[in-house]
PDB file of N, CA and C in Angstrom:
ATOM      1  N   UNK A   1      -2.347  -1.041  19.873  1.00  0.00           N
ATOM      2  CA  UNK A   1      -2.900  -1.723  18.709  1.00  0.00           C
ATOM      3  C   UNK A   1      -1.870  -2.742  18.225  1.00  0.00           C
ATOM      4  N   UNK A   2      -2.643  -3.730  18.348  1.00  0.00           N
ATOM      5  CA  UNK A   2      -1.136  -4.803  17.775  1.00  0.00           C
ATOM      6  C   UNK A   2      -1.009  -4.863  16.819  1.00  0.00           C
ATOM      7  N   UNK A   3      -1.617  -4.864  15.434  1.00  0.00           N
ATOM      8  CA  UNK A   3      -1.683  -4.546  14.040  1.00  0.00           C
ATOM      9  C   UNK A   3      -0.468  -4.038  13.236  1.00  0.00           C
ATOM     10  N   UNK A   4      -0.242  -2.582  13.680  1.00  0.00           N
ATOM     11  CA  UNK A   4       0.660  -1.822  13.430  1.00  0.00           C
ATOM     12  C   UNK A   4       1.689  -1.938  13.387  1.00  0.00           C
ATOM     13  N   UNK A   5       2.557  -2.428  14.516  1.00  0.00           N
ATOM     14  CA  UNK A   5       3.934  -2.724  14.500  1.00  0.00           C
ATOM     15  C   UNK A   5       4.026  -4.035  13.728  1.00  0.00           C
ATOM     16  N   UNK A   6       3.133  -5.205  13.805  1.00  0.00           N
ATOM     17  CA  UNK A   6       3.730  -5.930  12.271  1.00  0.00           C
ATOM     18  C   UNK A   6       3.394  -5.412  10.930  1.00  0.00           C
ATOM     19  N   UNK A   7       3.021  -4.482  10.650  1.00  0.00           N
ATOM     20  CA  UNK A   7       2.650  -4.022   9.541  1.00  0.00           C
ATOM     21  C   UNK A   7       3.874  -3.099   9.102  1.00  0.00           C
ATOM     22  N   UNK A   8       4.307  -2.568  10.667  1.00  0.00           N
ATOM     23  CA  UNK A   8       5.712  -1.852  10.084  1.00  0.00           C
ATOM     24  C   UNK A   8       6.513  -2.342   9.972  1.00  0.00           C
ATOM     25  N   UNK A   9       6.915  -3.611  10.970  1.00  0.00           N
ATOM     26  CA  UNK A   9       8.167  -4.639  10.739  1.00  0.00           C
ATOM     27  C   UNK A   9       8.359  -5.248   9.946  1.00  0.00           C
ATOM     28  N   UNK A  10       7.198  -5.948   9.491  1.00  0.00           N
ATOM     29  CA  UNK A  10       7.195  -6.665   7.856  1.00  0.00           C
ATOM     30  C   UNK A  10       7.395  -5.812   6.466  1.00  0.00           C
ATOM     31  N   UNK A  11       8.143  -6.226   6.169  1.00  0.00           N
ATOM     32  CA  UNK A  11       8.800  -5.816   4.392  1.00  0.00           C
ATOM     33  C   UNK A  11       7.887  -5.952   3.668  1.00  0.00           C
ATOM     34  N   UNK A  12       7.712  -5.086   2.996  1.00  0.00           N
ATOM     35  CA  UNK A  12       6.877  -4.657   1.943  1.00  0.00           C
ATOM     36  C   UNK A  12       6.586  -5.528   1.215  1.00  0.00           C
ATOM     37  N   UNK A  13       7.531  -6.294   0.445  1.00  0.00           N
ATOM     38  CA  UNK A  13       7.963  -7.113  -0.268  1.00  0.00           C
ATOM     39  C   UNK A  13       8.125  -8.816   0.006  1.00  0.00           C
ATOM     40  N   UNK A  14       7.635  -9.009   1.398  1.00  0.00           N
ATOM     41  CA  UNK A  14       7.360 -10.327   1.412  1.00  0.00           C
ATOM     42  C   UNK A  14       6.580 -11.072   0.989  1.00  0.00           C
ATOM     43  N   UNK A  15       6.999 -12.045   0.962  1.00  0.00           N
ATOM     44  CA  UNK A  15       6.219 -13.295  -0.304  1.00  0.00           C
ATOM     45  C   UNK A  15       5.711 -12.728  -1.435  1.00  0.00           C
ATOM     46  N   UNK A  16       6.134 -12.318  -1.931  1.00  0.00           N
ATOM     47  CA  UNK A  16       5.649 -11.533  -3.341  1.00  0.00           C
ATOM     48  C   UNK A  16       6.532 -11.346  -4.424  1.00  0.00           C
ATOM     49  N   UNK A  17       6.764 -12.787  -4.992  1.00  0.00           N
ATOM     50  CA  UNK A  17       7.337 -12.535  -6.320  1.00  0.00           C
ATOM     51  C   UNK A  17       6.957 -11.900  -7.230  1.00  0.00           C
ATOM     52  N   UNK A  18       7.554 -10.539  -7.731  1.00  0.00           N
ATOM     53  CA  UNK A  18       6.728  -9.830  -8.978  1.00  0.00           C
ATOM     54  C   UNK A  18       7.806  -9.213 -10.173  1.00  0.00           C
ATOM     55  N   UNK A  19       6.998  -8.849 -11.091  1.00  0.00           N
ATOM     56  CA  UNK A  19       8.079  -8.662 -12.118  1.00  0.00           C
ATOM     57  C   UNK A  19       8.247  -7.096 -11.723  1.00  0.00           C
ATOM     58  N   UNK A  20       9.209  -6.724 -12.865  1.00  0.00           N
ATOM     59  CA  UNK A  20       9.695  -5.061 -12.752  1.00  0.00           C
ATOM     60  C   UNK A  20       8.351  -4.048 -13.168  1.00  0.00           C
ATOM     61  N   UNK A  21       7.581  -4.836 -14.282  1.00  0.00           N
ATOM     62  CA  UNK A  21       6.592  -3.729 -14.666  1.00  0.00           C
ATOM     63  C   UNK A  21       5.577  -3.778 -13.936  1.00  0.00           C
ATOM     64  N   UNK A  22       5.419  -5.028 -12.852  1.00  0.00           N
ATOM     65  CA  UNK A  22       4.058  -5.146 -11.890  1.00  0.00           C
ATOM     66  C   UNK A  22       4.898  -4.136 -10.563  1.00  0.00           C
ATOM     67  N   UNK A  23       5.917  -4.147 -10.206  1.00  0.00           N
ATOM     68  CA  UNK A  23       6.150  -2.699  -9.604  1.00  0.00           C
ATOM     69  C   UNK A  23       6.182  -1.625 -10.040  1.00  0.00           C
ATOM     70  N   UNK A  24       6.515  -1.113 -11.146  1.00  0.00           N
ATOM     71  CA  UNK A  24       6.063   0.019 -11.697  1.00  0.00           C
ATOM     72  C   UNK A  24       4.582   0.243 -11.742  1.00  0.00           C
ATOM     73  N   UNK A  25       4.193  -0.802 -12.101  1.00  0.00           N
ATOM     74  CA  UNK A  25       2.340  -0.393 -11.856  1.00  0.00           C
ATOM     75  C   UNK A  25       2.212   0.036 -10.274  1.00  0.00           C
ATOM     76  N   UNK A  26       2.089  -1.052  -9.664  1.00  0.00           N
ATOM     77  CA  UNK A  26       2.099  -0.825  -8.030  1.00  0.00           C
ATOM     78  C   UNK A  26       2.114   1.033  -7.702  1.00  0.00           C
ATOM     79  N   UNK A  27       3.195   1.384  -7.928  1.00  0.00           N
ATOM     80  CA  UNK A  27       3.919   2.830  -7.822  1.00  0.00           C
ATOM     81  C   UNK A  27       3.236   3.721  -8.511  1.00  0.00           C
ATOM     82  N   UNK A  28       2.807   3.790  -9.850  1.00  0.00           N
ATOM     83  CA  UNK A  28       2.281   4.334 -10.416  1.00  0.00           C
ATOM     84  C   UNK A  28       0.483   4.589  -9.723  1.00  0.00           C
ATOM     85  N   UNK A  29       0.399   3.547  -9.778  1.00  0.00           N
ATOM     86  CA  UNK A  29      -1.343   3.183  -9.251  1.00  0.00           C
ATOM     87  C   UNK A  29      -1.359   3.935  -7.741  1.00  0.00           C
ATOM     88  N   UNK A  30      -0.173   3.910  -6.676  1.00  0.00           N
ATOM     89  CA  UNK A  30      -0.311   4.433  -5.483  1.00  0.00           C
ATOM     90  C   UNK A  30      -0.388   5.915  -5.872  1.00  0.00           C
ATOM     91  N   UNK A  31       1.158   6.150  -6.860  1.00  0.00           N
ATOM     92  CA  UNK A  31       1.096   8.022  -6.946  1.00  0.00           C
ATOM     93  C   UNK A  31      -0.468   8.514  -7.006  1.00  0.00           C
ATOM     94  N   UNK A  32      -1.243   7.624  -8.417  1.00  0.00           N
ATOM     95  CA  UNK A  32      -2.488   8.450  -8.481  1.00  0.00           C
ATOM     96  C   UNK A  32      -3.472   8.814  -7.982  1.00  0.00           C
ATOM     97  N   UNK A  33      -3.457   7.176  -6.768  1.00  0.00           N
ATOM     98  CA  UNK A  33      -4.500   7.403  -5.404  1.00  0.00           C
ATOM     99  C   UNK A  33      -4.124   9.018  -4.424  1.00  0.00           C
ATOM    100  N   UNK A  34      -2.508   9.016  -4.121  1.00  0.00           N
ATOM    101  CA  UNK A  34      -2.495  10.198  -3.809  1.00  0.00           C
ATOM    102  C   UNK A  34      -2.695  11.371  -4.447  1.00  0.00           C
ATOM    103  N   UNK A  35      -2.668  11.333  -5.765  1.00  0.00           N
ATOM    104  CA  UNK A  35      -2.852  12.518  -5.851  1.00  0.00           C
ATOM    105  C   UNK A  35      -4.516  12.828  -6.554  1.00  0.00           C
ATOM    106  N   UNK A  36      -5.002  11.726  -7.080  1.00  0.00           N
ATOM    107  CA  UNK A  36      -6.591  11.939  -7.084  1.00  0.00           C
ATOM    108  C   UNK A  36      -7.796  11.723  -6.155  1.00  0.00           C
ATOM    109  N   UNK A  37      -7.193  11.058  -4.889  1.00  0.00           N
ATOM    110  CA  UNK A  37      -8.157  10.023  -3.835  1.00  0.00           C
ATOM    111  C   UNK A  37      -7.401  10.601  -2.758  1.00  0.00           C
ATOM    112  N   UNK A  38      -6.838  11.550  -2.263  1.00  0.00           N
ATOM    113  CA  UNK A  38      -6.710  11.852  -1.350  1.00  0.00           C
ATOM    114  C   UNK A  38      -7.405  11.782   0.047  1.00  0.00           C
ATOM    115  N   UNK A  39      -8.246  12.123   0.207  1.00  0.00           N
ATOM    116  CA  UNK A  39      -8.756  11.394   0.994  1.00  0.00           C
ATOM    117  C   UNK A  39      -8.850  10.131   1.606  1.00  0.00           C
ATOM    118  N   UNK A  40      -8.522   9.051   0.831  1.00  0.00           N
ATOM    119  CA  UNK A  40      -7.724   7.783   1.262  1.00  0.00           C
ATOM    120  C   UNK A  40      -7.158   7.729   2.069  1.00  0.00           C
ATOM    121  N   UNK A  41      -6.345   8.090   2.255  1.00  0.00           N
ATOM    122  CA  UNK A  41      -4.827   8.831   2.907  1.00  0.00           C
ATOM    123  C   UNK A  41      -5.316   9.293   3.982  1.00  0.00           C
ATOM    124  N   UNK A  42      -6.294  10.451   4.390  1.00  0.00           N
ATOM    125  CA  UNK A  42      -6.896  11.046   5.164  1.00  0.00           C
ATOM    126  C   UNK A  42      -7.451  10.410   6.108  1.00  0.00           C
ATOM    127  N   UNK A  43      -8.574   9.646   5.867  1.00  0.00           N
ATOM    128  CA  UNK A  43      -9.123   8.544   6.819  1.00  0.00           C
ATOM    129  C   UNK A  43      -8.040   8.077   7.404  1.00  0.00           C
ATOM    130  N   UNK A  44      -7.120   7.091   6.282  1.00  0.00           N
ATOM    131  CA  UNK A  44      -6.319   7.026   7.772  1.00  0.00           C
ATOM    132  C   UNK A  44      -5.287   7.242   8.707  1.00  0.00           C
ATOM    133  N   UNK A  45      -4.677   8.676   8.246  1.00  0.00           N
ATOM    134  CA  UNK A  45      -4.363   9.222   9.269  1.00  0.00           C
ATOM    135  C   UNK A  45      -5.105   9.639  10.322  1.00  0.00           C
ATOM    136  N   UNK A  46      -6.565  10.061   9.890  1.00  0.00           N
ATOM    137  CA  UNK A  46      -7.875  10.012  11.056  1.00  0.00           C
ATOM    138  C   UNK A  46      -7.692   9.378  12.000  1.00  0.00           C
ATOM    139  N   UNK A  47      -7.513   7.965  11.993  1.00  0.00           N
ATOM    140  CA  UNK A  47      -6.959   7.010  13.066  1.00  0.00           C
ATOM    141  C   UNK A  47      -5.613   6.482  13.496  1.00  0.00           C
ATOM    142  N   UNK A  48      -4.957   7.903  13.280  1.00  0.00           N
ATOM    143  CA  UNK A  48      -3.564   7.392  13.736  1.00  0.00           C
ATOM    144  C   UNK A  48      -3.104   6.518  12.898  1.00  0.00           C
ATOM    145  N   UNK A  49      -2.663   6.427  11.988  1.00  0.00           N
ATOM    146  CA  UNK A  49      -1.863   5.231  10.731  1.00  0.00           C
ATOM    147  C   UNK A  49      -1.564   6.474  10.401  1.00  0.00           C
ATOM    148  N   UNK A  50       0.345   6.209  10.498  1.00  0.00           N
ATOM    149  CA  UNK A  50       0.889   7.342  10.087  1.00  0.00           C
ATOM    150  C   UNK A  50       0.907   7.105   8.435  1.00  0.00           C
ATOM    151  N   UNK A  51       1.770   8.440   7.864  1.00  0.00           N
ATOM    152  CA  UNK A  51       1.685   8.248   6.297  1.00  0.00           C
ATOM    153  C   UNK A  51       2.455   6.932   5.268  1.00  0.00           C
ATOM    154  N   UNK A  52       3.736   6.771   6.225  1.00  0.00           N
ATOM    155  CA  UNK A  52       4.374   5.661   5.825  1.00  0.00           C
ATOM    156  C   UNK A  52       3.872   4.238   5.814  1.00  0.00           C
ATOM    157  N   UNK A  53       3.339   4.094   6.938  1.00  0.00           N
ATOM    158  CA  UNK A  53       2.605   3.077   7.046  1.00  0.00           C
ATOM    159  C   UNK A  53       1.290   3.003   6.364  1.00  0.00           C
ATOM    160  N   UNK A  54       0.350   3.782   5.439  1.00  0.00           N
ATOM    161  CA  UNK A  54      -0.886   4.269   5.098  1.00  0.00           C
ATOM    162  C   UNK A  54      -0.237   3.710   3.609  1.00  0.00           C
ATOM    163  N   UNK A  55       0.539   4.056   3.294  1.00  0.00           N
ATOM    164  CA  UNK A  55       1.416   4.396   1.666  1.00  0.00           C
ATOM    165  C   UNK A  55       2.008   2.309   1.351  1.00  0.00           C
ATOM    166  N   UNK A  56       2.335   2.072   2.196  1.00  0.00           N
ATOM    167  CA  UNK A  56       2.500   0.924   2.701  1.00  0.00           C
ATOM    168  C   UNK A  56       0.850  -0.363   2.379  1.00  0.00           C
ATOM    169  N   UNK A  57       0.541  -0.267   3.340  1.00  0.00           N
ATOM    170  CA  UNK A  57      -1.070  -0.652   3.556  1.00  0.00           C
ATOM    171  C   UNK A  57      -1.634  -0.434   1.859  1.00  0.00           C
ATOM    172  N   UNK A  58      -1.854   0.687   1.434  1.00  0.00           N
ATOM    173  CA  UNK A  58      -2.343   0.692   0.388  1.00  0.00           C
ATOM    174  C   UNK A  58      -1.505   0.262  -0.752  1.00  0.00           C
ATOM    175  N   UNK A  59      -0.236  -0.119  -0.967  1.00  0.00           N
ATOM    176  CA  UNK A  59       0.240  -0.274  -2.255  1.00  0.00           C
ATOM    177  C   UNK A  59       0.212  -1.684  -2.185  1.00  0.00           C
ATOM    178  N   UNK A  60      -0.111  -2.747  -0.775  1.00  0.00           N
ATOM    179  CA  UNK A  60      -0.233  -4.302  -0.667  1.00  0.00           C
ATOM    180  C   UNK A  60      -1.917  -4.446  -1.224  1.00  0.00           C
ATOM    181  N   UNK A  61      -2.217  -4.030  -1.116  1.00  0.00           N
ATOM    182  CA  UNK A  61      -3.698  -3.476  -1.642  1.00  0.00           C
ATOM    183  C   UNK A  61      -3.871  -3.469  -3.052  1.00  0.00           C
ATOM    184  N   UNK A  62      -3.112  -2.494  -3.587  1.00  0.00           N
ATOM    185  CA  UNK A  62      -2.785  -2.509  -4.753  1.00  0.00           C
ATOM    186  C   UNK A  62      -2.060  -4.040  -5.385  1.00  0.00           C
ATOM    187  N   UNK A  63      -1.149  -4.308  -4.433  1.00  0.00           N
ATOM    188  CA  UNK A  63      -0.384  -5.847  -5.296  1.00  0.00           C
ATOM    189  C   UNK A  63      -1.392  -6.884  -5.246  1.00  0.00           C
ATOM    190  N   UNK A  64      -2.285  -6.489  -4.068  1.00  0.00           N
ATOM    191  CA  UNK A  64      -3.398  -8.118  -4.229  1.00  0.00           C
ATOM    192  C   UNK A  64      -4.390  -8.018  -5.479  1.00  0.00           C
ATOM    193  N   UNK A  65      -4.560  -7.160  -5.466  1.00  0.00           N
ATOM    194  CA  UNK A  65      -5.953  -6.778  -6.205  1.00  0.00           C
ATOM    195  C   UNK A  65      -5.395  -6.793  -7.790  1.00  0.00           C
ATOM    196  N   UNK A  66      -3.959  -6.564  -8.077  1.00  0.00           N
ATOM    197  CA  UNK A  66      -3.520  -6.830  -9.483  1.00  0.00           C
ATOM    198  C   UNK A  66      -3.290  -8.490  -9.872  1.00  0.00           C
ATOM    199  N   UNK A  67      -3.083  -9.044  -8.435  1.00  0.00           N
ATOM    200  CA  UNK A  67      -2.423 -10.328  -8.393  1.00  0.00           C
ATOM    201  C   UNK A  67      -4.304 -11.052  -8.351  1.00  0.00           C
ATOM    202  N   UNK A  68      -4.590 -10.743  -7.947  1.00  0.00           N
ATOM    203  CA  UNK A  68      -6.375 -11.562  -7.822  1.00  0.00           C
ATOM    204  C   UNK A  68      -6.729 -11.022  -9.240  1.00  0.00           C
ATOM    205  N   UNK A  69      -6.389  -9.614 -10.033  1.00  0.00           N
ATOM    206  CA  UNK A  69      -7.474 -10.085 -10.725  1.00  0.00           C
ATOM    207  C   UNK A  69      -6.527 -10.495 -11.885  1.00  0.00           C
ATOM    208  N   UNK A  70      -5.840 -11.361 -11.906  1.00  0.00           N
ATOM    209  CA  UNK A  70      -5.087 -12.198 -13.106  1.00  0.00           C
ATOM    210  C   UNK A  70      -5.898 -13.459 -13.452  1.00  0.00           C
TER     211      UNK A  70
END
């Protein structure tokens, strides 16, 4: 899958200027997916996306979707 390995090689944090409290959100907003939406998580380890990379995936998710809805 070619996907994956740039998803792991690339920094979290590229191109993404953000302030301190839009990472604290970020973090906050991921903890609660794990611990209320679990299943999230689940699917995709279903398909092989390990957890790091899953935790990853979803918190850019999280930065777009705070950054779009400004």
């Amino acid at each position: 899958m070619q996907m994956m390995p740039m998803l792991i090689d690339k920094d979290d944090e590229d191109g993404y200027e953000d302030r301190e409290e839009d990472r604290v959100s970020v973090e906050e907003i991921l903890n609660k997916i794990e611990k209320n939406d679990p299943q999230i998580f689940a699917i995709l380890r279903a398909y092989g996306i390990p957890m790091p990379v899953a935790r990853r995936l979803v918190r850019r998710i999280i930065r777009l979707t705070l950054r779009y809805s400004r």
